[in-house]
Protein backbone atom coordinates (compact mmCIF):
# COMPACT_ATOMS: atom_id res chain seq x y z
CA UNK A 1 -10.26 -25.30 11.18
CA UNK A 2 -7.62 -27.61 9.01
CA UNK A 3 -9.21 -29.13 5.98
CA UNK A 4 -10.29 -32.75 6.36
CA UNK A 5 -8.78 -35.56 4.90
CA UNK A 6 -11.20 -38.12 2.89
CA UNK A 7 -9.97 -41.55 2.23
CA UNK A 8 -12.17 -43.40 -0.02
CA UNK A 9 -11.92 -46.28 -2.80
CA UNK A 10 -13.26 -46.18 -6.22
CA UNK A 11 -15.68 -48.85 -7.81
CA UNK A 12 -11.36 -50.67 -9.12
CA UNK A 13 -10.59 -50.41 -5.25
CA UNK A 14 -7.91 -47.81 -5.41
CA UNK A 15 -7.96 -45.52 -2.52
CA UNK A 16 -8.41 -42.22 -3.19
CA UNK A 17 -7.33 -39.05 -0.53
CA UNK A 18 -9.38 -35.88 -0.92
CA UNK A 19 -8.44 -32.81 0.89
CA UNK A 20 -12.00 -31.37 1.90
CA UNK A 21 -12.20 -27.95 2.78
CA UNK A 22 -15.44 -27.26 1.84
CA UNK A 23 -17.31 -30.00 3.66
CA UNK A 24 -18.35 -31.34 0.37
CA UNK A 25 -17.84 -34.84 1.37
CA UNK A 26 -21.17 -34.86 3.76
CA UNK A 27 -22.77 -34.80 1.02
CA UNK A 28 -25.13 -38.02 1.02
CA UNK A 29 -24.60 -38.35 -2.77
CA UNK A 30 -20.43 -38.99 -1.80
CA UNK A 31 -21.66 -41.76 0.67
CA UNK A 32 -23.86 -43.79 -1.25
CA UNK A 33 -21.49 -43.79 -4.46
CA UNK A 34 -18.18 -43.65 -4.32
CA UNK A 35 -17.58 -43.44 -7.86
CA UNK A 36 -19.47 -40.54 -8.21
CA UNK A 37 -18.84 -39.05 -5.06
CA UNK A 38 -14.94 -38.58 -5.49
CA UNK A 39 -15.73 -37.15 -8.84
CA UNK A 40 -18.47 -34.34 -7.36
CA UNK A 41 -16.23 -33.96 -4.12
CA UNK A 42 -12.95 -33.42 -6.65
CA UNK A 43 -14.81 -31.51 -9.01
CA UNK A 44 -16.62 -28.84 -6.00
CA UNK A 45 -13.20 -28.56 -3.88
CA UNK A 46 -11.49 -27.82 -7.81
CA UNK A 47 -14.30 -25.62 -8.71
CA UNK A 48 -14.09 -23.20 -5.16
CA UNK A 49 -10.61 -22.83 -5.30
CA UNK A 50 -10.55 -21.73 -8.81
CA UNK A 51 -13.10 -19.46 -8.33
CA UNK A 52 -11.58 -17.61 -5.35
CA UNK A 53 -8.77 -16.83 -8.02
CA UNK A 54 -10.36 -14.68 -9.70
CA UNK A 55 -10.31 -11.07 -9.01
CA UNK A 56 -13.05 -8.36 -9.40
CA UNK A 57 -11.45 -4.82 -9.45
CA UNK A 58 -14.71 -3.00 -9.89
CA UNK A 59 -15.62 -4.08 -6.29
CA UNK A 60 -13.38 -1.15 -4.67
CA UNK A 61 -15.49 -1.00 -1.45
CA UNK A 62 -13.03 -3.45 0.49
CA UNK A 63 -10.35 -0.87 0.08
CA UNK A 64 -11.59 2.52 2.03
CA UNK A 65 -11.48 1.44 5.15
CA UNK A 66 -9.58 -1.05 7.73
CA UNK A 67 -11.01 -4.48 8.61
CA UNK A 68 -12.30 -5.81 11.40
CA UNK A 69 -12.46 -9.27 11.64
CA UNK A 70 -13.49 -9.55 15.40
CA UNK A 71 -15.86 -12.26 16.27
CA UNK A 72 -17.26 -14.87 14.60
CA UNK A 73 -20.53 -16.44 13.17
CA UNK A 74 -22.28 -15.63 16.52
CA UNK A 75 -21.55 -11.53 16.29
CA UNK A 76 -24.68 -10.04 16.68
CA UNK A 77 -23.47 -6.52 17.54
CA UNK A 78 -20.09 -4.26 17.22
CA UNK A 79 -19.81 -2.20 20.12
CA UNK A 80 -17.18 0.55 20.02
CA UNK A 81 -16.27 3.00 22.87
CA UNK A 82 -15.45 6.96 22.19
CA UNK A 83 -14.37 9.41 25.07
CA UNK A 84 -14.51 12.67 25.42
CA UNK A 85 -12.24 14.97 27.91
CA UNK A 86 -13.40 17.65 29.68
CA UNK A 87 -12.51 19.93 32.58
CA UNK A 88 -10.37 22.73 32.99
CA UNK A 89 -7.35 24.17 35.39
CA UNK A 90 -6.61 27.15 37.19
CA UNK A 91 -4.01 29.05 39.34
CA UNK A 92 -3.41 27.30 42.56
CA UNK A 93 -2.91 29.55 45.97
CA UNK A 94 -0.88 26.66 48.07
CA UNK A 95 -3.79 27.09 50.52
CA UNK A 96 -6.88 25.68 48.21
CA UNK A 97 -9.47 23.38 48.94
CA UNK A 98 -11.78 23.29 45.65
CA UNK A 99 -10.50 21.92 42.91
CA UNK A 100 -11.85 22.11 38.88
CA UNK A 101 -12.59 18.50 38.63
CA UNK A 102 -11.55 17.04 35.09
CA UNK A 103 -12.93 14.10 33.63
CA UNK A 104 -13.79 12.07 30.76
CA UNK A 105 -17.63 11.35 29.11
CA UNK A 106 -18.25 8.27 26.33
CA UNK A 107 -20.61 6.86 24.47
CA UNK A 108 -20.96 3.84 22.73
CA UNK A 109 -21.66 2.95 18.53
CA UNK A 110 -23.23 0.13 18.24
CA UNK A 111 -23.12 -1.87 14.87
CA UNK A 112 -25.25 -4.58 14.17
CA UNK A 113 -24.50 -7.17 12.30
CA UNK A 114 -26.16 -9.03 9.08
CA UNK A 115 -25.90 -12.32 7.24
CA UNK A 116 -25.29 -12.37 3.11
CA UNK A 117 -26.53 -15.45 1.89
CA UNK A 118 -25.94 -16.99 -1.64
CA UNK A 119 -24.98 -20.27 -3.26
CA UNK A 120 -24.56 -22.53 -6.30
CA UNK A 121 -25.55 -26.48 -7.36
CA UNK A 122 -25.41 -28.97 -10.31
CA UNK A 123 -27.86 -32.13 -10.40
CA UNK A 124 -27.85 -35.17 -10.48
CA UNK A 125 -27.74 -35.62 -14.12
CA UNK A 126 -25.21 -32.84 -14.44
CA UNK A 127 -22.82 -34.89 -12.58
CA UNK A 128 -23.73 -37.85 -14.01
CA UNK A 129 -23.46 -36.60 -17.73
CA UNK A 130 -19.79 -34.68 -16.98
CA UNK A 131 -18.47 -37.94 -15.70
CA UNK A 132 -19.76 -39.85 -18.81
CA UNK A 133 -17.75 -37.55 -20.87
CA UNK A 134 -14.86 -36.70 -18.60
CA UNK A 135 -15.13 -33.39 -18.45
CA UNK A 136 -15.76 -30.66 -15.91
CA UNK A 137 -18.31 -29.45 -13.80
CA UNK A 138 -19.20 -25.82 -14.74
CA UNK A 139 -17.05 -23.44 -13.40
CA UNK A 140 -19.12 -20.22 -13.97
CA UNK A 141 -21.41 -21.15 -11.25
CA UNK A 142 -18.81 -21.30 -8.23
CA UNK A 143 -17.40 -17.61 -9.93
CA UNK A 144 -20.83 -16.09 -10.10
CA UNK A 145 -21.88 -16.87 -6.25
CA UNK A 146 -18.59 -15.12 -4.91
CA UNK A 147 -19.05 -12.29 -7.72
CA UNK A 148 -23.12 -11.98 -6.10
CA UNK A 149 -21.31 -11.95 -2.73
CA UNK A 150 -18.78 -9.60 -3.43
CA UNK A 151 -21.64 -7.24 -5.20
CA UNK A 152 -23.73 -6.97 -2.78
CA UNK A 153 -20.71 -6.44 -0.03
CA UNK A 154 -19.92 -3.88 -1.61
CA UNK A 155 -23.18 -2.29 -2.27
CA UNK A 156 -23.58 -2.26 1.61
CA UNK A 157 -20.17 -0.66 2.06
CA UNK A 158 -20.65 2.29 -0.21
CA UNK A 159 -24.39 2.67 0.64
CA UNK A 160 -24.83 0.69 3.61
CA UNK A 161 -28.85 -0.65 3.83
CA UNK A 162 -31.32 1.39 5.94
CA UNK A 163 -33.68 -1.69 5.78
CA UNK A 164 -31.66 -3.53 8.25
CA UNK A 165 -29.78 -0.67 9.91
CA UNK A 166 -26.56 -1.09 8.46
CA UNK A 167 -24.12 1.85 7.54
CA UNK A 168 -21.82 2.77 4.90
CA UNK A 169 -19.27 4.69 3.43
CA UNK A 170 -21.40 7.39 2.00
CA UNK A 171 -24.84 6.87 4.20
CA UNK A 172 -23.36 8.33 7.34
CA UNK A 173 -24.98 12.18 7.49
CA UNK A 174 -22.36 13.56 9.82
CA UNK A 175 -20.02 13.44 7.28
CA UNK A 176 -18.91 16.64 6.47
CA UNK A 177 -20.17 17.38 2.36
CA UNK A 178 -20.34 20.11 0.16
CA UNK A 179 -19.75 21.13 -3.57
CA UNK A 180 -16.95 22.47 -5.28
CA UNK A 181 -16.34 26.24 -5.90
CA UNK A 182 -17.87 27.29 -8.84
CA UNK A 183 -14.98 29.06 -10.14
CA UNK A 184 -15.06 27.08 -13.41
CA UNK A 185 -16.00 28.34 -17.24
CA UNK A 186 -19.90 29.47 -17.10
CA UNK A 187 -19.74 29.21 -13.45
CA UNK A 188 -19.06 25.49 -13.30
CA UNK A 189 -17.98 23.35 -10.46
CA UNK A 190 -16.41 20.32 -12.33
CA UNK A 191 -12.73 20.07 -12.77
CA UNK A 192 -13.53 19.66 -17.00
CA UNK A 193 -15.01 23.68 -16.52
CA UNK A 194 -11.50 24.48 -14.99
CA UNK A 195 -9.24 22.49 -16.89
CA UNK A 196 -8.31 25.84 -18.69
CA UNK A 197 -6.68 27.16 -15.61
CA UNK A 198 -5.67 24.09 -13.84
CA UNK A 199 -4.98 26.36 -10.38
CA UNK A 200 -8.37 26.33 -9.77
CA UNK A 201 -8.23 22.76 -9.72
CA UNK A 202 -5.51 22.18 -7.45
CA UNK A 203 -7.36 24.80 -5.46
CA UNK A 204 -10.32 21.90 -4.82
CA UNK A 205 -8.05 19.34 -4.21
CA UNK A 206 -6.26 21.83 -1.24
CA UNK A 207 -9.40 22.51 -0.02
CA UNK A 208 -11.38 18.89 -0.06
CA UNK A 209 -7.95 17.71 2.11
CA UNK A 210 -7.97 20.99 4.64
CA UNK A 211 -11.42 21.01 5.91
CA UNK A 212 -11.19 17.85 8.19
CA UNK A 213 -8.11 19.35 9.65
CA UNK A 214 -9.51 22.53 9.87
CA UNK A 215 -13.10 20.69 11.18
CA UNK A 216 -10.94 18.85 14.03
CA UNK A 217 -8.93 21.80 15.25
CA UNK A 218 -6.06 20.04 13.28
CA UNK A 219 -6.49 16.80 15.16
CA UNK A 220 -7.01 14.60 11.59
CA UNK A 221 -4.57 14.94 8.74
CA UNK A 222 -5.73 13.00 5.86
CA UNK A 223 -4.00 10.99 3.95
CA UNK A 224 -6.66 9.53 1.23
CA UNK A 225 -8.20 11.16 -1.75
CA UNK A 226 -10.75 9.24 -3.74
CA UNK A 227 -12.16 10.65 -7.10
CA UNK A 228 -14.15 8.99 -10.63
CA UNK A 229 -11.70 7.49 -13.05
CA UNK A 230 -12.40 10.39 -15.78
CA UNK A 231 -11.17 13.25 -12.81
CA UNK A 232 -8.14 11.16 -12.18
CA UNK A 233 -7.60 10.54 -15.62
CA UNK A 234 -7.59 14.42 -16.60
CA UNK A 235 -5.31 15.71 -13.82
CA UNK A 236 -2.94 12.76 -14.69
CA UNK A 237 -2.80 13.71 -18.50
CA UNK A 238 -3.63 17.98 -18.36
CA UNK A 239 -0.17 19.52 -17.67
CA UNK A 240 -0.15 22.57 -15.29
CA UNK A 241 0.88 24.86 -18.17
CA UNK A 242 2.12 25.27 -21.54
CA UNK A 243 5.70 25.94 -20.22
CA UNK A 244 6.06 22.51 -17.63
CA UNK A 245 5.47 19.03 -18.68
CA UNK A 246 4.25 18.05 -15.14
CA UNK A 247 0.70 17.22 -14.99
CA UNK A 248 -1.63 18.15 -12.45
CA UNK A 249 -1.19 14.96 -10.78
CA UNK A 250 2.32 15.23 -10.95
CA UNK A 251 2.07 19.00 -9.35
CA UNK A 252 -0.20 18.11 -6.52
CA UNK A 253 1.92 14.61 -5.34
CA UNK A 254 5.10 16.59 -5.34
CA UNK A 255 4.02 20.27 -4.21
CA UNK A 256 0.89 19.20 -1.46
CA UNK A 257 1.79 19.10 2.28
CA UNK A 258 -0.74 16.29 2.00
CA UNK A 259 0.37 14.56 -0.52
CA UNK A 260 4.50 14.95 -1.18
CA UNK A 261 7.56 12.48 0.48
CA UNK A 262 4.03 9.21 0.50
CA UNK A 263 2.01 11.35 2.84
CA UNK A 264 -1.05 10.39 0.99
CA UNK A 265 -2.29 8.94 -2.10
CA UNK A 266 -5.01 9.67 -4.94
CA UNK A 267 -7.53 6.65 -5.78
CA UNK A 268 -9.66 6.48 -8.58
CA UNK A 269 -12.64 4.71 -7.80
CA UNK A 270 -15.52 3.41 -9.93
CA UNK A 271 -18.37 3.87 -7.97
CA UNK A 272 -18.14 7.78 -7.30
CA UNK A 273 -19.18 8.61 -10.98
CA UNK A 274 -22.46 9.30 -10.41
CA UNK A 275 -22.16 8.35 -6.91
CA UNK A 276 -22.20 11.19 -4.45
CA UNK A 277 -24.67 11.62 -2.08
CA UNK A 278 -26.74 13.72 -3.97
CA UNK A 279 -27.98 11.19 -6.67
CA UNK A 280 -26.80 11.63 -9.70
CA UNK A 281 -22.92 13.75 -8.97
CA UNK A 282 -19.78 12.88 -9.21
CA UNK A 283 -17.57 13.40 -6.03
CA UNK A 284 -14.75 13.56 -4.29
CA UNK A 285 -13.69 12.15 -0.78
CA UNK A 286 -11.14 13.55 1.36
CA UNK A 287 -10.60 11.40 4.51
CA UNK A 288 -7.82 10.05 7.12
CA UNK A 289 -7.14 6.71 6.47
CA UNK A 290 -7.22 5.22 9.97
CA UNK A 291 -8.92 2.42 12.20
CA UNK A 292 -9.51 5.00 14.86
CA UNK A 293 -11.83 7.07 12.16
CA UNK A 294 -13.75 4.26 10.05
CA UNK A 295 -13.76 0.37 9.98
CA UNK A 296 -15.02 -2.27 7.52
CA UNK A 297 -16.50 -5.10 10.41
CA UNK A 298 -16.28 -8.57 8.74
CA UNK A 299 -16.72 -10.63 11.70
CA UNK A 300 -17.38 -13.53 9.18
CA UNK A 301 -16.14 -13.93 6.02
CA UNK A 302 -18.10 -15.46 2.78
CA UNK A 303 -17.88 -19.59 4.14
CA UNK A 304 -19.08 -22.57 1.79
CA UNK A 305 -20.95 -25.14 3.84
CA UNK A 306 -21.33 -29.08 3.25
CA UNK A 307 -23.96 -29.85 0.10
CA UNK A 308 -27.30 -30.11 0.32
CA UNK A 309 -29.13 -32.36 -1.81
CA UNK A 310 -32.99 -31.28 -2.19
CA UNK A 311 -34.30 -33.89 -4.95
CA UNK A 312 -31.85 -34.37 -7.80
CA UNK A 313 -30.60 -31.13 -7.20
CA UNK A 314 -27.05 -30.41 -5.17
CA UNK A 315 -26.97 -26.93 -3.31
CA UNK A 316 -23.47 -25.51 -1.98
CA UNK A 317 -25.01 -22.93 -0.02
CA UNK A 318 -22.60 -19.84 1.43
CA UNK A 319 -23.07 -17.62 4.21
CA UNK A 320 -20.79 -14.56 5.64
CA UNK A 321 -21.60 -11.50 7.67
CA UNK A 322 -20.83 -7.66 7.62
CA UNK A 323 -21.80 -4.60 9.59
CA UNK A 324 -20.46 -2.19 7.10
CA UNK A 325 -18.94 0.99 7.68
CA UNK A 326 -18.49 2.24 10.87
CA UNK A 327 -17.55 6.41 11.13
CA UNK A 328 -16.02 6.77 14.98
CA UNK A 329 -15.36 10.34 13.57
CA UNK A 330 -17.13 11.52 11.17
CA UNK A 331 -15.15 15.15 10.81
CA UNK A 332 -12.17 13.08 9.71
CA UNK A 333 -13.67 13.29 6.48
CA UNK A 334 -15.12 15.47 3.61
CA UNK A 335 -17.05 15.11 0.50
CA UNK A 336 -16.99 17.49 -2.39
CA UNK A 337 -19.53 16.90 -5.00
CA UNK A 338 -19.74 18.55 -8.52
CA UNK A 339 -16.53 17.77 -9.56
């Protein structure tokens, strides 16, 4: 929907043109005084914009899978379709009249679909008292109810939310997950007990990436690798040996049939210290990047709607919907924790 176009005159009768995309101007404080409507309708429209400038990196969770955007407000449900083949053929005589009967079985994965509600307001007196002075409306308000959106979206996509049925990256049990060889000093699994013979290392790495390919009878190649900041940080800086200036890093993205010529990619993400499935480890996720595998259903992104005014209070309440993470196959991925 365009943004609408408010024409209004101040208490000097200049007209004014607002460009409302928020709805701000139903407000019933911008009809029954101008003045201080065009100032709360300026300062709101100022305020949202600004604050969907500003980035939060530690909300990685929008980045793992593709998007779906199908549907709308209405979405109750995600429905998605997955067939299987089956049948077989044999030797034909030229004078046959049975034939092995191939055919194809499905079942469907349904997602439902959930609401995230937050907001943000000023009163009356707020308004009154910035005009007064001619200064701004607080702009940490409009920031913090897209950072409380983007939080808890995020939360659902990592963990999804058995409460109301929704799934997410690392809730799904038919993901494939184990730990890593314990090959290390003392017996150890993490990479910092093996950092003395990096091999061993690169020998996780190869073997996180070959077990969905191995799992689907080579049908999924992955392409992702997703690990905690302090594991990407020591392959990137611990050189393969005392003879070679290439790091681990540097080893694995130029030697790895998953990895060389932009195959695939290494990601280090914040919320997998301390976030494996097993509370309390740090993992690693191996996975084919693809909508076929794993979407992200946003039917209905975070929307402000028109003020509210309850008292001398002024709500801009937001709404937007998710079904988290959806796994169509669940072997296209792997997760290796003790690293």
């Amino acid at each position: 929907m365009p943004p609408r176009i408010v024409k209004v005159q101040d208490s000097a009768g200049k007209s004014v043109e607002i460009v409302d995309n928020y709805g701000v101007m139903h407000t019933p404080l911008a009809m029954m005084d101008a003045d201080t409507g065009i100032f709360f309708a300026r300062q709101l429209e100022l305020r949202l914009s600004k604050a969907y400038e500003v980035k939060y990196p530690q909300f990685q969770g929008r980045s793992l899978a593709p998007v779906n955007s199908e549907g709308g407000p209405w979405t109750e449900s995600i429905v998605a379709q997955v067939f299987n083949h089956s049948g077989s053929a044999s030797w034909a005589t030229g004078e046959d009249e049975t034939f092995p009967r191939a055919d194809i079985s499905g079942q469907e994965i349904r997602t439902v679909v959930r609401a995230l509600k937050t907001g943000f307001g000023y009163s009356w007196l707020e308004i009154q008292k910035a005009m007064q002075v001619n200064t701004n409306l607080e702009q940490r308000r409009a920031n913090a109810a897209i950072f409380a959106y983007e939080k808890k979206l995020d939360e659902v996509i990592w963990g999804g939310d058995s409460q109301v049925n929704i799934g997410g990256f690392l809730s799904d049990a038919n993901v494939p997950r184990g730990s890593a060889a314990a090959t290390g000093t003392a017996v150890g699994t993490t990479f910092v007990s093996k950092v003395g013979n990096p091999q061993l290392i690169v020998d996780d790495i190869e073997s996180a990436m070959s077990k969905p390919w191995l799992d689907s009878s080579m049908i999924h190649w992955p392409n992702t690798l997703l690990m905690p900041p302090a594991q990407y940080r020591l392959i990137a800086s611990t050189r393969m040996s005392t003879y070679s200036d290439k790091t681990i890093l540097a080893y694995i993205m130029e030697t790895s049939d998953w990895f060389s010529n932009g195959k695939g990619k290494i990601v280090p993400i914040n919320k997998l210290k301390n976030g494996g499935p097993t509370a309390g480890t740090d993992c690693m996720i191996a996975y084919e990047y693809n909508s076929e595998n794993l979407e992200l259903y946003i039917p209905y992104a975070q929307n402000f709607f028109p003020v509210q005014q309850k008292g001398f209070q002024f709500l801009v309440p937001s709404l937007g919907m998710t079904g988290g993470i959806v796994w169509r196959y669940p072997k296209s991925a792997n997760i290796v924790e003790g690293i």
